[in-house]
Protein backbone atom coordinates (compact mmCIF):
# COMPACT_ATOMS: atom_id res chain seq x y z
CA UNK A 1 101.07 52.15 -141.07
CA UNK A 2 98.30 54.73 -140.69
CA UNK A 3 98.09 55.59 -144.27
CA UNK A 4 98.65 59.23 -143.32
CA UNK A 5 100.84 61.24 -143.02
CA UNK A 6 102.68 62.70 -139.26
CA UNK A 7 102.45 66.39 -139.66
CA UNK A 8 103.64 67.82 -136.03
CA UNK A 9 102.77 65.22 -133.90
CA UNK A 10 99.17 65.13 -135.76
CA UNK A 11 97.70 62.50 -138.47
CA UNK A 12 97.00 64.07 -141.49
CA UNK A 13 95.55 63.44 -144.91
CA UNK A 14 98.00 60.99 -147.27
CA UNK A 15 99.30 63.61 -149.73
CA UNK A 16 101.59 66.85 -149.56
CA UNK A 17 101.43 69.59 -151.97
CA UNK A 18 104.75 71.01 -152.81
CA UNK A 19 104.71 74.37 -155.00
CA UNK A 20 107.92 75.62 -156.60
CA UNK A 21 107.91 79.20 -158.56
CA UNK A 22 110.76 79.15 -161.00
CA UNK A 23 112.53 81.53 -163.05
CA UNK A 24 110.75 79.99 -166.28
CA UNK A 25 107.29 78.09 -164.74
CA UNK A 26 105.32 77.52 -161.11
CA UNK A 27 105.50 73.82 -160.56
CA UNK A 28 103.08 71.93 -158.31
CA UNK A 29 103.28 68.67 -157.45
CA UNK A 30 101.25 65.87 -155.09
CA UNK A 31 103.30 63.05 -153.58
CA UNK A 32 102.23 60.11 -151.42
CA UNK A 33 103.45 59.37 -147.65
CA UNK A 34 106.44 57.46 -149.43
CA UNK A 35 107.59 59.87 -151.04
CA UNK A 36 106.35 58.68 -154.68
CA UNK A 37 104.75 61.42 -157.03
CA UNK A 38 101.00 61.21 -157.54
CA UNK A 39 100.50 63.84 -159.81
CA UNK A 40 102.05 67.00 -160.96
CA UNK A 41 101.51 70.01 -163.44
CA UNK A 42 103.10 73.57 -164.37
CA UNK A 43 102.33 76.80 -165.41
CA UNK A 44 105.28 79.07 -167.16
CA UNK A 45 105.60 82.26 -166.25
CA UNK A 46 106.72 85.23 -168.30
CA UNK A 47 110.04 87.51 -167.26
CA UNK A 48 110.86 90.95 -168.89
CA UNK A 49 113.59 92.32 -169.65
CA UNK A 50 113.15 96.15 -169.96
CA UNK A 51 116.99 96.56 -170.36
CA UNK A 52 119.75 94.56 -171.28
CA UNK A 53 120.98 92.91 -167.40
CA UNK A 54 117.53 93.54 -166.59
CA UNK A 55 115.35 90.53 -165.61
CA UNK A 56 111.62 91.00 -163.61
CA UNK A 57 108.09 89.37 -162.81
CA UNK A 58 104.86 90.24 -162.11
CA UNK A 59 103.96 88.48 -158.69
CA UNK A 60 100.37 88.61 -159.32
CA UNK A 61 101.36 86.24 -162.40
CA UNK A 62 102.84 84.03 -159.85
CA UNK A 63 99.41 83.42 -157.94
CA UNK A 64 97.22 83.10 -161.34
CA UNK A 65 100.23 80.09 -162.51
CA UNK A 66 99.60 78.81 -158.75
CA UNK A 67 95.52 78.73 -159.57
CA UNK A 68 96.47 77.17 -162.76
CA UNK A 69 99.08 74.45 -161.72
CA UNK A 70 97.11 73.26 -158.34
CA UNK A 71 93.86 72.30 -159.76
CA UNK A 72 95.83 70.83 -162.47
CA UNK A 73 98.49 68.89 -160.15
CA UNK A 74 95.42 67.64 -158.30
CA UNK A 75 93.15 66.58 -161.11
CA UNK A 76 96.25 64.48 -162.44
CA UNK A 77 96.59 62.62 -159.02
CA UNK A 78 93.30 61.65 -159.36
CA UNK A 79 92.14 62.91 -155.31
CA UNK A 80 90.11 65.10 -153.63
CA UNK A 81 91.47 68.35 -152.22
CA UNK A 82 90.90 67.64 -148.80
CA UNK A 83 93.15 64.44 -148.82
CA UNK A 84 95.93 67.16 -148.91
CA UNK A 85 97.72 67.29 -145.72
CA UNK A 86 99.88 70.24 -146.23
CA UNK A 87 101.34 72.86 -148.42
CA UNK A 88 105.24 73.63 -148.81
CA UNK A 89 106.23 76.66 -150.78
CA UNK A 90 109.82 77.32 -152.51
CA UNK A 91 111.21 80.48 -154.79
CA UNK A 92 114.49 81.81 -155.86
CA UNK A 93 116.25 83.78 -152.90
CA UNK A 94 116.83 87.13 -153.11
CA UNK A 95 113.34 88.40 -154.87
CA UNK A 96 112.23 91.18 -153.08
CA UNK A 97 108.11 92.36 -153.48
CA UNK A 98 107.78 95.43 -151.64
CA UNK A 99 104.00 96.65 -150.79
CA UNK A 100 102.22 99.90 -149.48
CA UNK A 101 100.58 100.25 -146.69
CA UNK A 102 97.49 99.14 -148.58
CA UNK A 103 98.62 95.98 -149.68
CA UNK A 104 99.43 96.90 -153.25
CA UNK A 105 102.66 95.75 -155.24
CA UNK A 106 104.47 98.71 -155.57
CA UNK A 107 106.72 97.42 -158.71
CA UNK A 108 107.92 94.16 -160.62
CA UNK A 109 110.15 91.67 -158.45
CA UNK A 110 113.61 91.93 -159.31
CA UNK A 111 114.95 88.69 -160.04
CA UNK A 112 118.03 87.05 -158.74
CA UNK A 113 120.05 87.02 -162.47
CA UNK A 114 119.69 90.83 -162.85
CA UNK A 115 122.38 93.25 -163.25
CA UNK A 116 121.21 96.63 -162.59
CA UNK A 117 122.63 97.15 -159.21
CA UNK A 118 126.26 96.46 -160.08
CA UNK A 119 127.15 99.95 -159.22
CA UNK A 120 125.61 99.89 -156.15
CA UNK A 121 126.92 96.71 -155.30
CA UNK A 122 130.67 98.11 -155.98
CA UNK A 123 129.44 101.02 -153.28
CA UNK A 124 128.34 99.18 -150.57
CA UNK A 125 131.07 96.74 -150.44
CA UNK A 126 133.46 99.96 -150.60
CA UNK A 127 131.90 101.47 -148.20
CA UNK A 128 131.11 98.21 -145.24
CA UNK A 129 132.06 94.99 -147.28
CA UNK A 130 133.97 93.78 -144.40
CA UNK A 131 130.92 94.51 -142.30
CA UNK A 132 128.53 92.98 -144.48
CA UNK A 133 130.24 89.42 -144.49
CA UNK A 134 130.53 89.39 -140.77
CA UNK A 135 127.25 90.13 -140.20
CA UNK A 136 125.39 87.83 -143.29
CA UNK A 137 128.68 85.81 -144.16
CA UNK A 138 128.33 86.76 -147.83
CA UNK A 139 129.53 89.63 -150.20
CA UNK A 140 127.57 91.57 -151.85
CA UNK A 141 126.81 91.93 -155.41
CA UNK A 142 123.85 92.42 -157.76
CA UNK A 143 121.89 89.17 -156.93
CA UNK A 144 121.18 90.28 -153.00
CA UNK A 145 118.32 92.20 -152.20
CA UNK A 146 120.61 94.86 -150.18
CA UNK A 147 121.86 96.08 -153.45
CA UNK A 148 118.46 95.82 -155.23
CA UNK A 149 117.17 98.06 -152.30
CA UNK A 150 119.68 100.42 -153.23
CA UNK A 151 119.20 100.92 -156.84
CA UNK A 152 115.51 100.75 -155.93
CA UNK A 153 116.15 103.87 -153.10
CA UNK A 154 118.36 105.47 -155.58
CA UNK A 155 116.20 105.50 -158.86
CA UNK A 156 112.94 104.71 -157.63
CA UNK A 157 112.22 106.85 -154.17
CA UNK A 158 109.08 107.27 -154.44
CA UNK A 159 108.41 103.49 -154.23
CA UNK A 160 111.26 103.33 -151.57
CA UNK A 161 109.26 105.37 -149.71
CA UNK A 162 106.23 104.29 -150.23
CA UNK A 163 106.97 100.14 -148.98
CA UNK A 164 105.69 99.12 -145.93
CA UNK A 165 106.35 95.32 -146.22
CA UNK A 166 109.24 93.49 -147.83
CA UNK A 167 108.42 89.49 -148.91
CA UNK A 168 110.75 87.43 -150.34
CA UNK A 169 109.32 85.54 -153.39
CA UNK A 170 107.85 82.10 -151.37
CA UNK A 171 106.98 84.12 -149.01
CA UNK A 172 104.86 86.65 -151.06
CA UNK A 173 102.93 83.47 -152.94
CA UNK A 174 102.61 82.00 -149.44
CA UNK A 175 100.79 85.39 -148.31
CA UNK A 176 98.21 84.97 -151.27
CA UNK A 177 97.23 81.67 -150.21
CA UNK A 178 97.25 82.19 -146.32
CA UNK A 179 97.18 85.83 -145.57
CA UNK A 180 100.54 85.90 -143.45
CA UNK A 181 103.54 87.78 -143.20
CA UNK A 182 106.94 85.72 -142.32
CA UNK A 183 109.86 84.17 -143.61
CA UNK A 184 112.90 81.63 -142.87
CA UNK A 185 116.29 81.99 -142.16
CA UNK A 186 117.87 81.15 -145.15
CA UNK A 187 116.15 83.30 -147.13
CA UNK A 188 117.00 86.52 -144.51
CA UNK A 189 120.67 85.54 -145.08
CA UNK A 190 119.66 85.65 -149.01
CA UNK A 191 118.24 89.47 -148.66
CA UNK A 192 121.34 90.10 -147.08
CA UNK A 193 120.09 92.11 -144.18
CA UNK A 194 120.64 89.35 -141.40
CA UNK A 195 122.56 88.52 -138.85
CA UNK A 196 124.29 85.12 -138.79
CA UNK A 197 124.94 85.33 -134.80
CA UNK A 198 121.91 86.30 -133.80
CA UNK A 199 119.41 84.61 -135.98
CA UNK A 200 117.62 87.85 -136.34
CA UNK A 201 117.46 91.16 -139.13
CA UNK A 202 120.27 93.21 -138.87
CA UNK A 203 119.53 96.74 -137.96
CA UNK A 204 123.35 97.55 -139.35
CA UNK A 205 122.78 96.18 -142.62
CA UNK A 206 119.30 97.49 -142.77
CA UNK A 207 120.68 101.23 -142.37
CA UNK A 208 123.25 100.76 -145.19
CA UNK A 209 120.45 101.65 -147.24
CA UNK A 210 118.37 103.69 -144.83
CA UNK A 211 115.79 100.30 -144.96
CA UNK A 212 113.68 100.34 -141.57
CA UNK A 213 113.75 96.57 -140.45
CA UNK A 214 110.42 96.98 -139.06
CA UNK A 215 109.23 96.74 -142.62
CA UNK A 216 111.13 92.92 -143.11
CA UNK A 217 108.98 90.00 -142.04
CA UNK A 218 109.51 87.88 -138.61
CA UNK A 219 111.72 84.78 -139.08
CA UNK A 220 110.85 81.47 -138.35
CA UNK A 221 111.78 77.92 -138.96
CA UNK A 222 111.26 77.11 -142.42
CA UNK A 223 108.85 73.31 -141.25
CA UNK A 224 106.90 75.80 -138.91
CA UNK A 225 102.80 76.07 -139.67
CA UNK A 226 102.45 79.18 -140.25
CA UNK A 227 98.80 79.55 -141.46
CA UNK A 228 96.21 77.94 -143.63
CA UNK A 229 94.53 78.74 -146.88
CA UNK A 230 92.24 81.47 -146.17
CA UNK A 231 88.49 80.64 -147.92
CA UNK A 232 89.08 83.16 -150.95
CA UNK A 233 92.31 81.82 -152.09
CA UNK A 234 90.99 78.41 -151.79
CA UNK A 235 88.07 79.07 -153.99
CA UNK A 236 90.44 80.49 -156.69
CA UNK A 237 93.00 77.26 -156.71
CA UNK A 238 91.12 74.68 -155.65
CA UNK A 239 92.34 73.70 -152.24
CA UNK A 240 90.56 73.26 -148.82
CA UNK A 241 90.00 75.96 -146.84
CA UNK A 242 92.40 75.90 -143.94
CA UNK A 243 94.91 73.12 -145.54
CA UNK A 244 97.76 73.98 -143.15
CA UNK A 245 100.86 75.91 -145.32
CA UNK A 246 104.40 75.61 -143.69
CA UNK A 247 106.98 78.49 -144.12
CA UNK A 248 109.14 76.94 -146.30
CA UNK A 249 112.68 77.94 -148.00
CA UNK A 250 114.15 79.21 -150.77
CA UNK A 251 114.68 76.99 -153.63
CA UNK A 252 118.08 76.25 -153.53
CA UNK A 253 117.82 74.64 -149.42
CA UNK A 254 114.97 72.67 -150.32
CA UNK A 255 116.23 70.89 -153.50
CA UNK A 256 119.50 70.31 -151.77
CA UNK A 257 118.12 69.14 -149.01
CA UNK A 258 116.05 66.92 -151.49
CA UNK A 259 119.05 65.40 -153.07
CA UNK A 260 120.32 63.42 -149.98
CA UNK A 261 122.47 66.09 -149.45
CA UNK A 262 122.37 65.66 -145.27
CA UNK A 263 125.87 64.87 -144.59
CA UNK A 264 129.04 67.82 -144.39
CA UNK A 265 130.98 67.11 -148.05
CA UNK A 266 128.37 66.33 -149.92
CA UNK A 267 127.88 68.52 -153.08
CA UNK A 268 125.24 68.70 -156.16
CA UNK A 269 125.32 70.69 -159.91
CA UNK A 270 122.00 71.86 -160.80
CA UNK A 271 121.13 72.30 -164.43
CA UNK A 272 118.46 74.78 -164.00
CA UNK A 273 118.00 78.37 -164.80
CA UNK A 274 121.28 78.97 -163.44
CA UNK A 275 123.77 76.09 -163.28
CA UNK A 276 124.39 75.92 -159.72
CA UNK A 277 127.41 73.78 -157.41
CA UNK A 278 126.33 72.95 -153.75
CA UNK A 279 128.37 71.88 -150.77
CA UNK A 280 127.04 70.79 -147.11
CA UNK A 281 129.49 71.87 -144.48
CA UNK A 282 129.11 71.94 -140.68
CA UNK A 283 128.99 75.27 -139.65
CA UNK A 284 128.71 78.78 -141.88
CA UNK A 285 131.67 78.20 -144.67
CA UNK A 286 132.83 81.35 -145.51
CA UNK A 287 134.78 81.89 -148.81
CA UNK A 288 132.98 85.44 -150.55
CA UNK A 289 132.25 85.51 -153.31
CA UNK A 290 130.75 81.81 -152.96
CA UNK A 291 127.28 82.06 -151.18
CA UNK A 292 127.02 80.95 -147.55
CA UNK A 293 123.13 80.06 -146.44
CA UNK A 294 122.00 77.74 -143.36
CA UNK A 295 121.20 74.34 -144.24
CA UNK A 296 117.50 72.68 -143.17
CA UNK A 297 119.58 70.52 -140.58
CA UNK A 298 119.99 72.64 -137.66
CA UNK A 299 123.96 73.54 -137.13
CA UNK A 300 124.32 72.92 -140.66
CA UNK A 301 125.41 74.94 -143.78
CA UNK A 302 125.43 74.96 -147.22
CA UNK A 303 127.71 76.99 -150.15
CA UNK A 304 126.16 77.79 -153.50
CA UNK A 305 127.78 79.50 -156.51
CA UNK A 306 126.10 79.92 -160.02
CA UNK A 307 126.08 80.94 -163.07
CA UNK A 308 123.58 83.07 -164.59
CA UNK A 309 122.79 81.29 -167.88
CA UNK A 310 122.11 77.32 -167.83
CA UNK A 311 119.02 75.81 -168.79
CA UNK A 312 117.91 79.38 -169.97
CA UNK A 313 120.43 79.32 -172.47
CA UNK A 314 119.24 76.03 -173.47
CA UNK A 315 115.67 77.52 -173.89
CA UNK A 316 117.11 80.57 -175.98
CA UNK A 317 118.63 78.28 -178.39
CA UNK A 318 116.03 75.62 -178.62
CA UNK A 319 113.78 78.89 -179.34
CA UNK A 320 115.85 80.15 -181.92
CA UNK A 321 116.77 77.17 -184.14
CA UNK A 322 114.77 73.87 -182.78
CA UNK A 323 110.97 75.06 -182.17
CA UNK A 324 109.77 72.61 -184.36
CA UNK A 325 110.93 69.65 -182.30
CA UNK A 326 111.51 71.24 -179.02
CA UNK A 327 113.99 70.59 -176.37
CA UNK A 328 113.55 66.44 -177.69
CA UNK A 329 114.96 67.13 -180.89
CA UNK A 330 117.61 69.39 -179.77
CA UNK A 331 119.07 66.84 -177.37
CA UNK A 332 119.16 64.12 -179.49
CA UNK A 333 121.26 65.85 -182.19
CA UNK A 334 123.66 67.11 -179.48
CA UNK A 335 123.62 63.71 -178.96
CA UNK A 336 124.74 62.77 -182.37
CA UNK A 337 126.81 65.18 -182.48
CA UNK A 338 131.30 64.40 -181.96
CA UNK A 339 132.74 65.51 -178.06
CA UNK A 340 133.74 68.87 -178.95
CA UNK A 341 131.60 69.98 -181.62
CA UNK A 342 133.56 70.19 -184.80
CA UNK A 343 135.32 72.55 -183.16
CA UNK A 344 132.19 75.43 -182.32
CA UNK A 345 133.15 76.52 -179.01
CA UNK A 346 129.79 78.44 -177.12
CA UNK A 347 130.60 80.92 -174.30
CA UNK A 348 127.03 81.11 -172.44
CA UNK A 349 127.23 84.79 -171.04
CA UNK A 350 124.17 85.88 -172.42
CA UNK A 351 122.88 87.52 -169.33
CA UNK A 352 126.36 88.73 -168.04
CA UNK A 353 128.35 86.48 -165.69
CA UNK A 354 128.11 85.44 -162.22
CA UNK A 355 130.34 82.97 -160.67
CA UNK A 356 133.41 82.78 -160.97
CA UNK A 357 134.04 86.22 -163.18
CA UNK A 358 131.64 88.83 -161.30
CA UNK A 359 131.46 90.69 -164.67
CA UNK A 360 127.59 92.15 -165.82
CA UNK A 361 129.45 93.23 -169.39
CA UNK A 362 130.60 89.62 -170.57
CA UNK A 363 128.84 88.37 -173.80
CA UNK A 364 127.75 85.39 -175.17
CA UNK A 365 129.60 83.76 -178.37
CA UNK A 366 129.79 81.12 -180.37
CA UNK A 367 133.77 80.35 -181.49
CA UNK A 368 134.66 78.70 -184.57
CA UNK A 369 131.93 78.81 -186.78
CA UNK A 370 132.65 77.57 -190.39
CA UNK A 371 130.35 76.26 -193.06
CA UNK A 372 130.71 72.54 -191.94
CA UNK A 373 128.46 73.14 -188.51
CA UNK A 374 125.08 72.24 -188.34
CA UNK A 375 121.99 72.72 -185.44
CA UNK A 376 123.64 69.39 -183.68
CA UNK A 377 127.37 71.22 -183.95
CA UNK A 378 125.48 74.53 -182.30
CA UNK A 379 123.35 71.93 -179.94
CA UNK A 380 126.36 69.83 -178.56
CA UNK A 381 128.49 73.51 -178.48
CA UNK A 382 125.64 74.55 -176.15
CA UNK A 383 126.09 71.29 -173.60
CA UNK A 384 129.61 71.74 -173.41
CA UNK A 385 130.01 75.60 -173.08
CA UNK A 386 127.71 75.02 -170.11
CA UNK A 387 129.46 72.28 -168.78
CA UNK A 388 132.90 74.20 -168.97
CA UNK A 389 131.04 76.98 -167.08
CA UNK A 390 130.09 74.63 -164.38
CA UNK A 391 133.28 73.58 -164.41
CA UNK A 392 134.62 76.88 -163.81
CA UNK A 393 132.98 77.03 -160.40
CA UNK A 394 134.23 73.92 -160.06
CA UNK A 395 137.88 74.98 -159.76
CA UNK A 396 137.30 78.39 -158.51
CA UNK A 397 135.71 76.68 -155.56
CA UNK A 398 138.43 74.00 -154.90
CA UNK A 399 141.22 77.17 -155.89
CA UNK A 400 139.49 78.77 -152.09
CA UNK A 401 140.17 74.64 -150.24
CA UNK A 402 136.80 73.24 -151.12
CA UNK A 403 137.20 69.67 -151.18
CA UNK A 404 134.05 67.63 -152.62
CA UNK A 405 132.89 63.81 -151.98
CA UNK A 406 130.01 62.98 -153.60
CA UNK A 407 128.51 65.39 -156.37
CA UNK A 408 124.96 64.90 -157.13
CA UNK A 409 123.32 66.25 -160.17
CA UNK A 410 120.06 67.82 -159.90
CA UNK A 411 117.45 70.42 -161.85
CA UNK A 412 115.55 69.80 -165.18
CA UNK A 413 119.00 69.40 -167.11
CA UNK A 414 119.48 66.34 -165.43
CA UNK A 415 116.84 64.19 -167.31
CA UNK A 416 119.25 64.49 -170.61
CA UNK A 417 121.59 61.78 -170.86
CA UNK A 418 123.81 63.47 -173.43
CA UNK A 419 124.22 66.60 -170.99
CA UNK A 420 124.93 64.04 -167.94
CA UNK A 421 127.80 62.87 -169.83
């Protein structure tokens, strides 16, 4: 009734800011008190891949896309920056910065899809696997920070040494607006280096790797203020000067969260980077290797398990034979296309595998290639080698007693109606 919005107990301006870094682009986007969009915009960001399994950012990229997308976001809504109430800030889990004691990024983030610690992955659960699910209900393998901090103390020591501060990827691009150091819950569980009973870091897990917890950020709730934007980064992005900034999440909470998902049963696909299957459940929901993180509702849960390759094997293709038309084009002749493709069968492994197969060496193919196929054969092969991956999770997840209600479908992929069906 106010025409603002209620931001902890207080009256505030009539707009939110909500930032999202992705694997591919920073999004930012303005929405009114009822929930409708006002304005958005992106920025893409760049990954490298030094190696084959290898996948990392620069995070100083990450703040220039920010100072890009804002002003953008906010000249599209047509408003003032002051008429923002407040900031929220989401990443991918598991991205680790790690800093000196100056400040300084000491080396690219390691993303969440790279392989490079499978080895000592395979040691640590040897070694305290059991451990390591009791303490952060989840088992460990290449996409949690614990193992990247191993390959990291193993091959790079020097910079091992030389961190004084681990952020987690929000939390890092929260730090350049607002000058703080913190993080949630959900994303300690995601560096694997917490402990579910106590809410807290785990000095256990923490000395599997000889990591000294006082170098991992304090934890608090993820709709906690935890600063404002400090006068220099506002002059680079455009915002007010001590616009409050909450903690936030990882990506994965927040969009769930976002789909309705508020009741135990409830599940969502994402077609994203990674194609992704969610399930709410009261209380943690323990199944390794299915991921186990809390849920936004207090006493609350949710499972995740992905793939590695989803909407960024869409992008490789559309890259490769439809950059002329773009991702349009491409849809609408996997559109046109028969179900099943003439017969072109597409495994999407091009990064590895995740869930359900674990494996770093699987490849990529496409099956049944004869001189009938076209681009909407190899465009329509694409939708359903990615759907048959989803739908390996699917069963895999249901093989451990999952049982899903309602499934909603969520991430970029969604908007294509041939890829829906």
């Amino acid at each position: 009734k106010s025409g603002h919005f209620l931001l902890n107990g207080t009256h505030m301006q009539p707009y939110l800011l909500g930032i999202d870094l992705g694997a591919g682009s920073l999004k930012a986007t303005l929405i009114r008190e009822t929930g409708a969009i006002a304005g958005e915009a992106s920025h893409p960001i760049t990954t490298s891949v030094p190696q084959f399994g290898w996948s990392e950012q620069d995070p100083a990229e990450w703040f220039a896309a920010l100072c890009s997308a804002v002003p953008a976001a906010i000249a599209a809504a047509g408003i003032r920056a002051g008429e923002i109430a407040g900031i929220g800030i989401s990443a991918g889990a598991h991205i680790p910065v790690l800093t000196d004691a100056a400040g300084a990024v000491l080396r690219p983030a390691i993303l969440w899809n790279d392989q490079r610690s499978a080895a000592q992955a395979q040691a640590l659960h040897a070694a305290a696997g059991e451990t390591i699910i009791a303490r952060s209900l989840n088992r460990v393998n290449p996409t949690w920070t614990l193992a990247m901090l191993a390959w990291i103390a193993e091959h790079e020591p020097e910079v091992f040494r030389e961190a004084r501060r681990l952020y987690l990827a929000k939390d890092y691009l929260r730090f350049c607006l607002t000058g703080t150091w913190e993080t949630d819950f959900s994303d300690a569980i995601g560096a694997l280096l917490a402990d579910a009973a106590t809410g807290g870091w785990s000095a256990e897990l923490c000395g599997l790797v000889g990591w000294d917890a006082a170098r991992l950020p304090p934890i608090r709730r993820p709709e906690a203020i935890v600063g404002g934007v400090t006068p220099a980064a506002a002059a680079r992005c455009g915002l007010q000067p001590g616009t409050p900034v909450i903690c936030g999440s990882n990506d994965t909470t927040v969009e769930f969260f976002g789909a309705g998902a508020i009741s135990p049963g409830m599940g969502a696909v994402k077609l994203a980077t990674a194609g992704v299957l969610y399930q709410a459940t009261q209380g943690p929901s323990v199944h390794p290797p299915i991921s186990c993180y809390p849920h936004l509702i207090e006493g609350m849960f949710y499972t995740a398990t992905g793939t590695n390759s989803c909407a960024s094997a869409h992008r490789w293709l559309r890259d490769l034979m439809f950059a002329e038309g773009g991702f349009e084009a491409m849809d609408a002749l996997a559109a046109s296309a028969p179900r099943g493709a003439g017969g072109l069968l597409f495994h999407p492994y091009l990064q590895g595998e995740r869930a359900p197969y674990w494996d770093p060496l699987l490849r990529a193919d496409f099956l049944g290639l004869t001189i009938t196929h076209g681009k909407a054969n190899f465009a329509r092969a694409l939708y359903e080698g990615i759907g048959f991956s989803i739908r390996d999770l699917l069963q895999a997840a249901e093989a451990l007693g999952q049982s899903f209600g309602t499934i909603r479908l969520l991430g970029g992929g969604a908007r294509s109606a041939a890829w829906r069906q």
